[in-house]
Protein backbone atom coordinates (compact mmCIF):
# COMPACT_ATOMS: atom_id res chain seq x y z
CA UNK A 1 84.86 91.86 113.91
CA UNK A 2 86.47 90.52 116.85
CA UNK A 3 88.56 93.95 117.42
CA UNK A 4 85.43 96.19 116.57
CA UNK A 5 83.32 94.61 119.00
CA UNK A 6 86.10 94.80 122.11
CA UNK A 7 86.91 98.82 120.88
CA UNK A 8 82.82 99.51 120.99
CA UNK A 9 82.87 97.76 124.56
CA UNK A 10 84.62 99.98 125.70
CA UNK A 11 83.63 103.19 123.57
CA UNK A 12 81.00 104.55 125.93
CA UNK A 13 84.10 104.85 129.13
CA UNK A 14 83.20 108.80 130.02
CA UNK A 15 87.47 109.25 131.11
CA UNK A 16 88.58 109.37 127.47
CA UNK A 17 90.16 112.75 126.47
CA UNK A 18 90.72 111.81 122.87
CA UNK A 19 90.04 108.84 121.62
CA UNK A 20 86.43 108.52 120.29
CA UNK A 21 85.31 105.21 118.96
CA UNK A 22 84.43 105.43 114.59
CA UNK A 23 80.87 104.16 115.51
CA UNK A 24 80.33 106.23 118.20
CA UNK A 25 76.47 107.85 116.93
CA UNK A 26 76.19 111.71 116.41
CA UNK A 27 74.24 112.90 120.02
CA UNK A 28 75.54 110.79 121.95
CA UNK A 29 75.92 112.35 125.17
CA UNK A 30 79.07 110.12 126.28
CA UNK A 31 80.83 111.20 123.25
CA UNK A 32 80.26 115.33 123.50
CA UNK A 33 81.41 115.49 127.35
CA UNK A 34 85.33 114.98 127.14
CA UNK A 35 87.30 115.58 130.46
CA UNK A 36 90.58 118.33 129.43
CA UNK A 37 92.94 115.41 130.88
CA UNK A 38 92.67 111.86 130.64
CA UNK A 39 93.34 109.73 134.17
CA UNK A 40 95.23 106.55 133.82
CA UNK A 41 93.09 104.35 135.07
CA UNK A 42 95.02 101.18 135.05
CA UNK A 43 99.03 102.70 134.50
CA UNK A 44 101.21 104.86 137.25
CA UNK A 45 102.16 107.94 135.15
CA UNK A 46 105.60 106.51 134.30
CA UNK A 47 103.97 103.66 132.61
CA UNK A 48 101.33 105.67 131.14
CA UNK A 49 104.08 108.10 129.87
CA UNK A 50 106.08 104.90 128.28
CA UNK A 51 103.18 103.79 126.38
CA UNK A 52 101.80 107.07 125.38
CA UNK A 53 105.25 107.09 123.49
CA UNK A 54 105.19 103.86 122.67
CA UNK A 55 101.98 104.00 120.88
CA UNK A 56 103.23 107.31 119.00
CA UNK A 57 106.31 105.69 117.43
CA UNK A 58 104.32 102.82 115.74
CA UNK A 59 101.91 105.07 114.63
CA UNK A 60 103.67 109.14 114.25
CA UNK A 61 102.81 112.03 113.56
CA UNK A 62 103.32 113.18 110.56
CA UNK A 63 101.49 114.70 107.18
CA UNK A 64 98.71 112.70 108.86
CA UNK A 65 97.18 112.65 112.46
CA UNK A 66 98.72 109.55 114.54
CA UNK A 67 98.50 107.67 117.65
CA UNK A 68 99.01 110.89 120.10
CA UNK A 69 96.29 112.53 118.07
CA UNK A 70 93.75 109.70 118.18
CA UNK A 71 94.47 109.29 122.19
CA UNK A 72 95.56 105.45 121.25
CA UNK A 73 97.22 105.38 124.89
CA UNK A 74 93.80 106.18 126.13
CA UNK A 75 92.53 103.14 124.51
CA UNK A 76 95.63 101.54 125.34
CA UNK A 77 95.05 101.88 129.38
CA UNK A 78 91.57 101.21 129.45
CA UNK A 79 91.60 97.80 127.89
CA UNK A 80 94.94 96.53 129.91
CA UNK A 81 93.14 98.02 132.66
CA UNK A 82 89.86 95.30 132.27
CA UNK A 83 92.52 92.10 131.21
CA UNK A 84 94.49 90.86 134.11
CA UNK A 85 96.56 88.95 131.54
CA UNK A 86 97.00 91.82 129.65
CA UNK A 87 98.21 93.54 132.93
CA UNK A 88 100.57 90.99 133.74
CA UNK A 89 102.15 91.26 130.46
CA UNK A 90 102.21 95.24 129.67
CA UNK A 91 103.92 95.58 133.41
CA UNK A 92 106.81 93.06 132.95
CA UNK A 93 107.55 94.37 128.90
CA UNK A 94 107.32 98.23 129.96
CA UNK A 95 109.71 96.75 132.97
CA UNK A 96 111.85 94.82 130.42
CA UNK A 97 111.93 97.82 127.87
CA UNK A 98 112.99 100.48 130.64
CA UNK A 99 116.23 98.05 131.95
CA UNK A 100 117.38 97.29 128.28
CA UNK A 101 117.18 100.90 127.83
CA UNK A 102 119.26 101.60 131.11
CA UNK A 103 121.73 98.61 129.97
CA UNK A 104 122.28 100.06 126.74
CA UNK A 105 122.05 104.18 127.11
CA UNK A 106 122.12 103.99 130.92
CA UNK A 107 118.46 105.52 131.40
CA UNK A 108 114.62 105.29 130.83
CA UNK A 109 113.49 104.63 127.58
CA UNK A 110 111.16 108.24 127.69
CA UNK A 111 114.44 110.04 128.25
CA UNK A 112 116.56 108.40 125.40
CA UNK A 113 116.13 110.79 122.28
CA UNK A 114 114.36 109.78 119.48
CA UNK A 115 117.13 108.41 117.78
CA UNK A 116 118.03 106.41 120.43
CA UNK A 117 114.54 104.83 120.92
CA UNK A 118 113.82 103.79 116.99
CA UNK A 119 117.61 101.84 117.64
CA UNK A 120 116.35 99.84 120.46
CA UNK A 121 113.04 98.73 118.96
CA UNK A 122 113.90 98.13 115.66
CA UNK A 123 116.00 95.17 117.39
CA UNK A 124 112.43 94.31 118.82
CA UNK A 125 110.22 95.11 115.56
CA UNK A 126 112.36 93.66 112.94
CA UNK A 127 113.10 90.37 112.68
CA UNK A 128 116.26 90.77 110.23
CA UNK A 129 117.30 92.99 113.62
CA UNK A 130 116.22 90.18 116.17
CA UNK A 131 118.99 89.45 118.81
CA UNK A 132 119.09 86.74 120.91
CA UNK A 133 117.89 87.46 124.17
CA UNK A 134 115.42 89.84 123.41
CA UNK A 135 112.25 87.48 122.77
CA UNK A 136 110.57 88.67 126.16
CA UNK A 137 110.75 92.59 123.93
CA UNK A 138 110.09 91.36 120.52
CA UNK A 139 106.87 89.66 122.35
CA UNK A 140 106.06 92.26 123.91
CA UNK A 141 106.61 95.27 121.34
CA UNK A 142 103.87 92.56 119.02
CA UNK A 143 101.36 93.17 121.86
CA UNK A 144 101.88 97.04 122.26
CA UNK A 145 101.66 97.12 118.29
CA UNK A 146 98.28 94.94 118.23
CA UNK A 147 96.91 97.26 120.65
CA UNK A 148 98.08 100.40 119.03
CA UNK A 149 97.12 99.61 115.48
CA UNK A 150 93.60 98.30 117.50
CA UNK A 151 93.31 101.59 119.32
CA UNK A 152 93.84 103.49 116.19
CA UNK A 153 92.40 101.55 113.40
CA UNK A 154 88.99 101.54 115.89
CA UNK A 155 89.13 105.16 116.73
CA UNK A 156 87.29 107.81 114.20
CA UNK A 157 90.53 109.79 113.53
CA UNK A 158 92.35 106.15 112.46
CA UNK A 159 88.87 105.29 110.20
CA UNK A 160 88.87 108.58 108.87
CA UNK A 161 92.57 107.84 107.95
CA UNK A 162 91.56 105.02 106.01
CA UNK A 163 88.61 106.90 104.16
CA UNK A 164 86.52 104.07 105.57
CA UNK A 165 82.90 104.40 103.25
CA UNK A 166 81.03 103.43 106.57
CA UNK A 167 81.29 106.89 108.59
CA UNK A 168 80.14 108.93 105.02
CA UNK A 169 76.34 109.67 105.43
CA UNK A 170 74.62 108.95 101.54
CA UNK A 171 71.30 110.51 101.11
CA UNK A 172 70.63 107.14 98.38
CA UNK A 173 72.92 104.23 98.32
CA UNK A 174 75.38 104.73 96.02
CA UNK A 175 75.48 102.20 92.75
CA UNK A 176 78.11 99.53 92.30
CA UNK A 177 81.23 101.92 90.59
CA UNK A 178 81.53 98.55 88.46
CA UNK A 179 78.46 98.52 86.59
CA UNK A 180 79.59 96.36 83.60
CA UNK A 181 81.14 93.65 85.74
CA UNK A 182 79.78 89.78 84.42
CA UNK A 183 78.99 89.01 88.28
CA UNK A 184 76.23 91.40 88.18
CA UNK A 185 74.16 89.92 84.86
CA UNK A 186 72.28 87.90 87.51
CA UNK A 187 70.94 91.23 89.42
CA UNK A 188 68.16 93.32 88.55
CA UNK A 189 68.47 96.42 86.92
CA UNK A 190 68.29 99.71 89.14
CA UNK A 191 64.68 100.91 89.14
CA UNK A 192 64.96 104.12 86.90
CA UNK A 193 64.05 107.53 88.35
């Protein structure tokens, strides 16, 4: 609930390009107009280029739509951009990420190849992979994953994902599928039509 009611807080923001929040209501005039580009509004484009791949690694691409295609960076930027906290900590980790990746392949983590990247967060991600001295990543790579699986989970495209019963319209409520179940005995029977 807690996640749902932070994503539609911020739903009706008129700079997103993609991301469109799952409850957003059919008319709504915020949710047709759609600027071509979205703005960073918190990010400088480095960052916002370092978490726009961030975001698409924990959630790819791939037989189904993913982070890039929901605009989860989008979502992303606009909530770091209203948490000073949250500032404080997505600077210093997307500081901490690039100079690991300049200590270990000697340059930005957007220019490693992909190969590359998965090797130097899977020491962050996995805990069987954990090394000691990276607990400032590992912390961090948990916040850009809450806010990515957030972003996505929250936006229509990640809902639809999940075949989520609450964005199908029913002309009649649809009957329990478990009619014979013993918890039911107590309930009336459907009115017949």
């Amino acid at each position: 609930m807690r996640i749902l009611a932070m994503a539609a807080g911020v739903a009706t923001f008129p700079g997103f390009s993609k991301w469109t929040f799952a409850c957003s209501h059919i008319g709504n005039p915020l949710a047709q107009i759609k600027p071509a580009v979205y703005r960073p509004v918190f990010f400088s484009a480095p960052e916002y280029a370092l978490v726009e791949r961030l975001t698409d690694l924990i959630i790819p691409s791939d037989d189904t739509p993913g982070a890039h295609d929901a605009g989860v960076s989008e979502f992303v930027d606009l909530m770091v951009s209203r948490d000073p906290e949250l500032q404080r900590d997505f600077r210093a980790g997307l500081s901490w990420l690039n100079m690991r990746s300049h200590e270990t392949w000697g340059k930005a983590f957007v220019m490693l190849n992909p190969d590359q990247q998965a090797a130097l967060l899977e020491s962050l991600a996995y805990r069987k992979k954990f090394r000691a001295g990276d607990e400032s990543g590992q912390k961090f790579f948990d916040l850009v994953r809450e806010y990515t699986v957030m972003g996505f989970y929250t936006s229509e495209i990640g809902l639809k994902e999940l075949d989520f019963p609450g964005l199908r319209y029913y002309a009649e409520s649809p009957a329990c599928p478990h009619k014979d179940d013993p918890e039911h005995r107590h309930l009336d029977p459907a009115p017949s039509q």
